[in-house]
Protein backbone atom coordinates (compact mmCIF):
# COMPACT_ATOMS: atom_id res chain seq x y z
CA UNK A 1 -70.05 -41.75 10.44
CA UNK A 2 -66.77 -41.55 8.50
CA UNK A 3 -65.98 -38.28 6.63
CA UNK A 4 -64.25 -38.90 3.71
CA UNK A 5 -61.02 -37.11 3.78
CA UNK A 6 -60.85 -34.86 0.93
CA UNK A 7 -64.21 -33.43 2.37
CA UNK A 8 -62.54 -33.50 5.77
CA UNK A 9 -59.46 -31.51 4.27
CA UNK A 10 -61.30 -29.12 2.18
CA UNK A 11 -63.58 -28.43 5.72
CA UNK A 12 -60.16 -27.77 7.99
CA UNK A 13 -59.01 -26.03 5.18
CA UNK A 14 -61.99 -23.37 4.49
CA UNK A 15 -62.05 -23.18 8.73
CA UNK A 16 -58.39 -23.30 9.91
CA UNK A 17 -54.95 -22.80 9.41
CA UNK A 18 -52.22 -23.18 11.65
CA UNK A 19 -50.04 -20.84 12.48
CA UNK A 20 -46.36 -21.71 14.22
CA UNK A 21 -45.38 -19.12 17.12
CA UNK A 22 -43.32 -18.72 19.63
CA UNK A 23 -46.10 -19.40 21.97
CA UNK A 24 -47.61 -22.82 20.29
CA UNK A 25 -49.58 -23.38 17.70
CA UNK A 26 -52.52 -21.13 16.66
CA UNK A 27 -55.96 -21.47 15.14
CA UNK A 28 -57.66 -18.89 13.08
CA UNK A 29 -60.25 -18.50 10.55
CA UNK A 30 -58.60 -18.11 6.98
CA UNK A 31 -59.64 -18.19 3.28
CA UNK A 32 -58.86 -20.63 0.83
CA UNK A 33 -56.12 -18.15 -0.71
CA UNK A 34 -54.30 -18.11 2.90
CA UNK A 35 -53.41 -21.32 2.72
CA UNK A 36 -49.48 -21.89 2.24
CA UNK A 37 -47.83 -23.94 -0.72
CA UNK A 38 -45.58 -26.35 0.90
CA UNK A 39 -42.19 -24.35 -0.70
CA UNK A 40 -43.88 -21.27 1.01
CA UNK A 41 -44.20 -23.24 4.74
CA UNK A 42 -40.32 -24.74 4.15
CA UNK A 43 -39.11 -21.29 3.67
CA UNK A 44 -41.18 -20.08 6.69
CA UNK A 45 -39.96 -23.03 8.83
CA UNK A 46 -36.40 -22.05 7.37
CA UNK A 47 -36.23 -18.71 8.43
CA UNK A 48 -37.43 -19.45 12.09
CA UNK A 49 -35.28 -22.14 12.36
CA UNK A 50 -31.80 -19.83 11.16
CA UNK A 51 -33.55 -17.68 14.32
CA UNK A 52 -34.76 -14.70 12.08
CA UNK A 53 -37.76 -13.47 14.61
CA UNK A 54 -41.30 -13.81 13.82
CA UNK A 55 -41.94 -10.25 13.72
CA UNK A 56 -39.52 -10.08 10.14
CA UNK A 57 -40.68 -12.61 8.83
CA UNK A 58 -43.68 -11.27 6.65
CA UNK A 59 -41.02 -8.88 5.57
CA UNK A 60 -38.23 -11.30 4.36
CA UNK A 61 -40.85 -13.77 3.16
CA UNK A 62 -42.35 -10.34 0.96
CA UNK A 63 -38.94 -9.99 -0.88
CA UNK A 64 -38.51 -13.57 -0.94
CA UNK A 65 -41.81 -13.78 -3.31
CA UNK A 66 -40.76 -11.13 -5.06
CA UNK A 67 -37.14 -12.43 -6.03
CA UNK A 68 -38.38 -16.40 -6.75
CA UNK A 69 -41.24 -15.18 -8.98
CA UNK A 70 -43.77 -16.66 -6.12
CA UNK A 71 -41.56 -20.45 -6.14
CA UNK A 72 -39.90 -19.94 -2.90
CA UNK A 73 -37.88 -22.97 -5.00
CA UNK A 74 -33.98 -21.88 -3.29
CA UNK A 75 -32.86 -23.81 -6.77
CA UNK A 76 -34.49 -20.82 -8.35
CA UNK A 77 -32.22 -19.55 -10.97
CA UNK A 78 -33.06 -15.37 -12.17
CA UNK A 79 -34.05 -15.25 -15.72
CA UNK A 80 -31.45 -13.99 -18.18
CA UNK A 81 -29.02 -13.68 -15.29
CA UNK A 82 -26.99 -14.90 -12.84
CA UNK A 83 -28.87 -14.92 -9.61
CA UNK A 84 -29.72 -18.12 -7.35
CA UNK A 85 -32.01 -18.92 -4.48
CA UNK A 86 -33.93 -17.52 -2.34
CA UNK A 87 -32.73 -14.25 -2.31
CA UNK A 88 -31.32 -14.52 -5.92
CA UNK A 89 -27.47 -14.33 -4.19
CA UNK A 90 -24.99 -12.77 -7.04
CA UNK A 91 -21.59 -11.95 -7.39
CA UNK A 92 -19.34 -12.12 -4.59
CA UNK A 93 -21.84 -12.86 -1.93
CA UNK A 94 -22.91 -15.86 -4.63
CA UNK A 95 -19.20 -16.83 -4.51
CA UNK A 96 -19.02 -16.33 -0.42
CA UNK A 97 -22.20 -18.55 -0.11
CA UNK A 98 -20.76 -21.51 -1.96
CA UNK A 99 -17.21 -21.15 -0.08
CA UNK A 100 -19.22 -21.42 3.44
CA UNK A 101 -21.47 -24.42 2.14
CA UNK A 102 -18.56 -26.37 1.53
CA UNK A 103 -20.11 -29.99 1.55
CA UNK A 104 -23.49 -29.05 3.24
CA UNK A 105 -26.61 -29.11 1.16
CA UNK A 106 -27.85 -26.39 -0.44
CA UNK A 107 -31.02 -25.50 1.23
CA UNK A 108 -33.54 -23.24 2.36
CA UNK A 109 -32.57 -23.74 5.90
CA UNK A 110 -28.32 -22.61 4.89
CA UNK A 111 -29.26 -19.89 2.59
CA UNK A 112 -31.45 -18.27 5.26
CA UNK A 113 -28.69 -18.99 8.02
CA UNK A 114 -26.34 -17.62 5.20
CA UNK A 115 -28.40 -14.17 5.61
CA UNK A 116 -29.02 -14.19 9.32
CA UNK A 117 -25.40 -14.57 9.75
CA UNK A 118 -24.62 -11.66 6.98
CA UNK A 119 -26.96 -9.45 9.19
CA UNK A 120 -25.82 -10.72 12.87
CA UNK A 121 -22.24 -11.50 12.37
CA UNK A 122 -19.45 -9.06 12.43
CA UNK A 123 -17.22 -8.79 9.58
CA UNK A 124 -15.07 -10.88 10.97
CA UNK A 125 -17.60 -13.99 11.54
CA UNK A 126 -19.95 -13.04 8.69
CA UNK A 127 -19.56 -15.66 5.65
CA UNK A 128 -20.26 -12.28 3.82
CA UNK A 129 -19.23 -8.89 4.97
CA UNK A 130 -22.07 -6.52 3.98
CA UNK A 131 -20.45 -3.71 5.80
CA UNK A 132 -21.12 -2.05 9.16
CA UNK A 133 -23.38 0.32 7.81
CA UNK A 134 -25.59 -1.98 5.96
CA UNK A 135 -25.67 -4.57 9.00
CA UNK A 136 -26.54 -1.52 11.61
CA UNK A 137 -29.27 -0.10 9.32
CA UNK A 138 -31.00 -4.28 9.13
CA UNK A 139 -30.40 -4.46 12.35
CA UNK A 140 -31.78 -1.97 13.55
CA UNK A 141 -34.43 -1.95 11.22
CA UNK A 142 -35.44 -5.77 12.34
CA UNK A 143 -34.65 -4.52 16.31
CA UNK A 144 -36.50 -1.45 16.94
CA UNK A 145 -39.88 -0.37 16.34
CA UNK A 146 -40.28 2.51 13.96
CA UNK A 147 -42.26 6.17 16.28
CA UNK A 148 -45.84 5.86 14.89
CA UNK A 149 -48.57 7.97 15.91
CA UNK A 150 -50.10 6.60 18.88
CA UNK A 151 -53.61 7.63 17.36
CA UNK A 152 -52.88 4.64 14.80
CA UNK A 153 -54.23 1.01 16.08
CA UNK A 154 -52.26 -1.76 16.36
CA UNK A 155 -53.49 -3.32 13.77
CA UNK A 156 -51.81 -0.33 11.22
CA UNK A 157 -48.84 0.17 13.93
CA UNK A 158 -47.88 -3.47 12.66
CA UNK A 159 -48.16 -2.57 8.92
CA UNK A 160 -46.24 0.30 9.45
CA UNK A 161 -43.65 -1.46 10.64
CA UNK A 162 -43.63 -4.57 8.28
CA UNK A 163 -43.21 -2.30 5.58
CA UNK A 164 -40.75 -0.59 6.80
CA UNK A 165 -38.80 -3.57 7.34
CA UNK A 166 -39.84 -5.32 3.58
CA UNK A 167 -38.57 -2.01 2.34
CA UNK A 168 -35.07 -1.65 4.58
CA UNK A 169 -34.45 -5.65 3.33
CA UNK A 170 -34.85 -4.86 -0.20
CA UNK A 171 -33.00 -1.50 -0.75
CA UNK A 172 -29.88 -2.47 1.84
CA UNK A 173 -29.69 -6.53 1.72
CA UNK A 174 -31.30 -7.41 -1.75
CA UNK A 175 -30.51 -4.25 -3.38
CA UNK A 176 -32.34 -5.11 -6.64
CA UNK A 177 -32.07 -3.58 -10.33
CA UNK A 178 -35.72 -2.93 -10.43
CA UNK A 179 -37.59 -3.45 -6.83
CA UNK A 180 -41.22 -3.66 -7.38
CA UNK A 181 -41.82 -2.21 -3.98
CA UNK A 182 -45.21 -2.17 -5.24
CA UNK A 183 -45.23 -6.19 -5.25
CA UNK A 184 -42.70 -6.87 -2.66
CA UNK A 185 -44.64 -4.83 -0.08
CA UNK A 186 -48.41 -6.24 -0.80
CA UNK A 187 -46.73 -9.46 -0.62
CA UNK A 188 -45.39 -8.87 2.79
CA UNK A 189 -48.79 -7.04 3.86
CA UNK A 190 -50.44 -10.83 2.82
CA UNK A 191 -47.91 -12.55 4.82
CA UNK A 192 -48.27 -10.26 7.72
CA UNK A 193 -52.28 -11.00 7.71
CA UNK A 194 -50.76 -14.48 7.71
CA UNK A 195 -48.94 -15.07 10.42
CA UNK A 196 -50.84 -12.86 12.67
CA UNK A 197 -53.42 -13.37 15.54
C-alpha cells in the first residue's frame, strides 16, 4: 500500500530529523517546532562548510537569529540602518567584506568564511583585522572549554558552555547597540537541543 506523501512527510517529520555531524548522519526524535526552515539549514550547512566546528555552532547560529530577525536571509538589510547579512556587517568591516568578495557571490557560505577568517586569520591574512585581543578572546572562547563544576551533568556542562560562547560572539565579534542576550541566548539554547544527540 502506497502512502501518500504529504502523510509520509508529516510522519518523518513528527518522528525524525536529521542531524549532519562529523560522524554521519543522525536520527532523533524531534517536535514539529525542531524542524529547520530551509534559510536556517543553508546557514547551518554554511558555517560547517567555512569549517566553524560543530560545537559553535548553536552559538553563532543564536546571534545569527537574533541579528536577521529569525530570516537567516544573508540579503537581510537592519531596519533604519546600515547593517547587511548575516551578521548585519557595518562600517569598515561592511567595506572590508565587499573588497574581499570582489566578483564572488554574495552568500551565506562567503560571509561565514568572511568571519571564520576574521577569527582564524592573523592581521595580516584576515580580510578584516578585528585585533589580537578580540581574535584571542573568540578563539579561545570557541577552543577551550570553560571549568564547570564537575557535580553539573553533561547535559548542563554543554549549556554552560554554549552560552558562554553565544555571549563571547555577541559582545566581542557582533558587538551590538542593544544585545538581547535574553533572545540571542534562548535561541542558541534551541539550537543546541538541535544539533545534539
Amino acid at each position: 500500500m502506497a502512502i501518500p506523501t504529504g502523510m509520509l512527510s508529516n510522519v518523518l517529520k513528527s518522528v525524525a530529523t536529521v542531524a549532519v555531524s562529523g560522524l554521519g548522519l543522525l536520527l532523533r526524535p524531534v517536535k514539529n517546532s525542531d524542524i529547520l526552515s530551509s534559510n536556517e539549514s543553508e546557514t547551518l550547512d554554511a558555517l560547517l562548510k567555512a569549517d566553524f566546528k560543530e560545537s559553535d555552532i548553536p552559538a553563532i547560529m543564536g546571534n545569527i537569529s537574533v541579528e536577521t530577525g529569525g530570516t537567516f536571509d544573508h540579503l537581510q538589510k537592519e531596519k533604519g540602518g546600515k547593517g547587511h547579512g548575516l551578521f548585519q556587517l557595518t562600517g569598515k568591516q561592511l567595506k572590508d567584506y565587499k573588497k574581499w568578495l570582489d566578483k564572488k557571490e554574495d552568500s551565506k557560505y562567503h560571509q561565514a568564511m568572511f568571519v571564520h577568517s576574521n577569527i582564524y586569520g592573523s592581521s595580516a591574512t584576515a580580510p578584516h583585522d578585528i585585533g589580537w585581543k578580540a581574535r584571542g578572546m573568540l578563539q579561545d572562547s570557541f577552543d577551550k572549554e570553560t571549568p564547570t563544576p564537575m557535580a553539573l551533568s553533561p547535559g548542563a556542562q554543554d549549556r554552560v558552555q554554549t552560552s558562554k560562547k553565544t555571549r563571547t560572539f555577541s559582545d566581542v565579534y557582533e558587538r551590538p547597540g542593544v544585545p538581547h542576550m535574553d533572545r540571542r541566548l534562548k535561541e542558541a539554547q534551541k539550537y543546541r537541543g538541535m544539533l545534539s544527540e
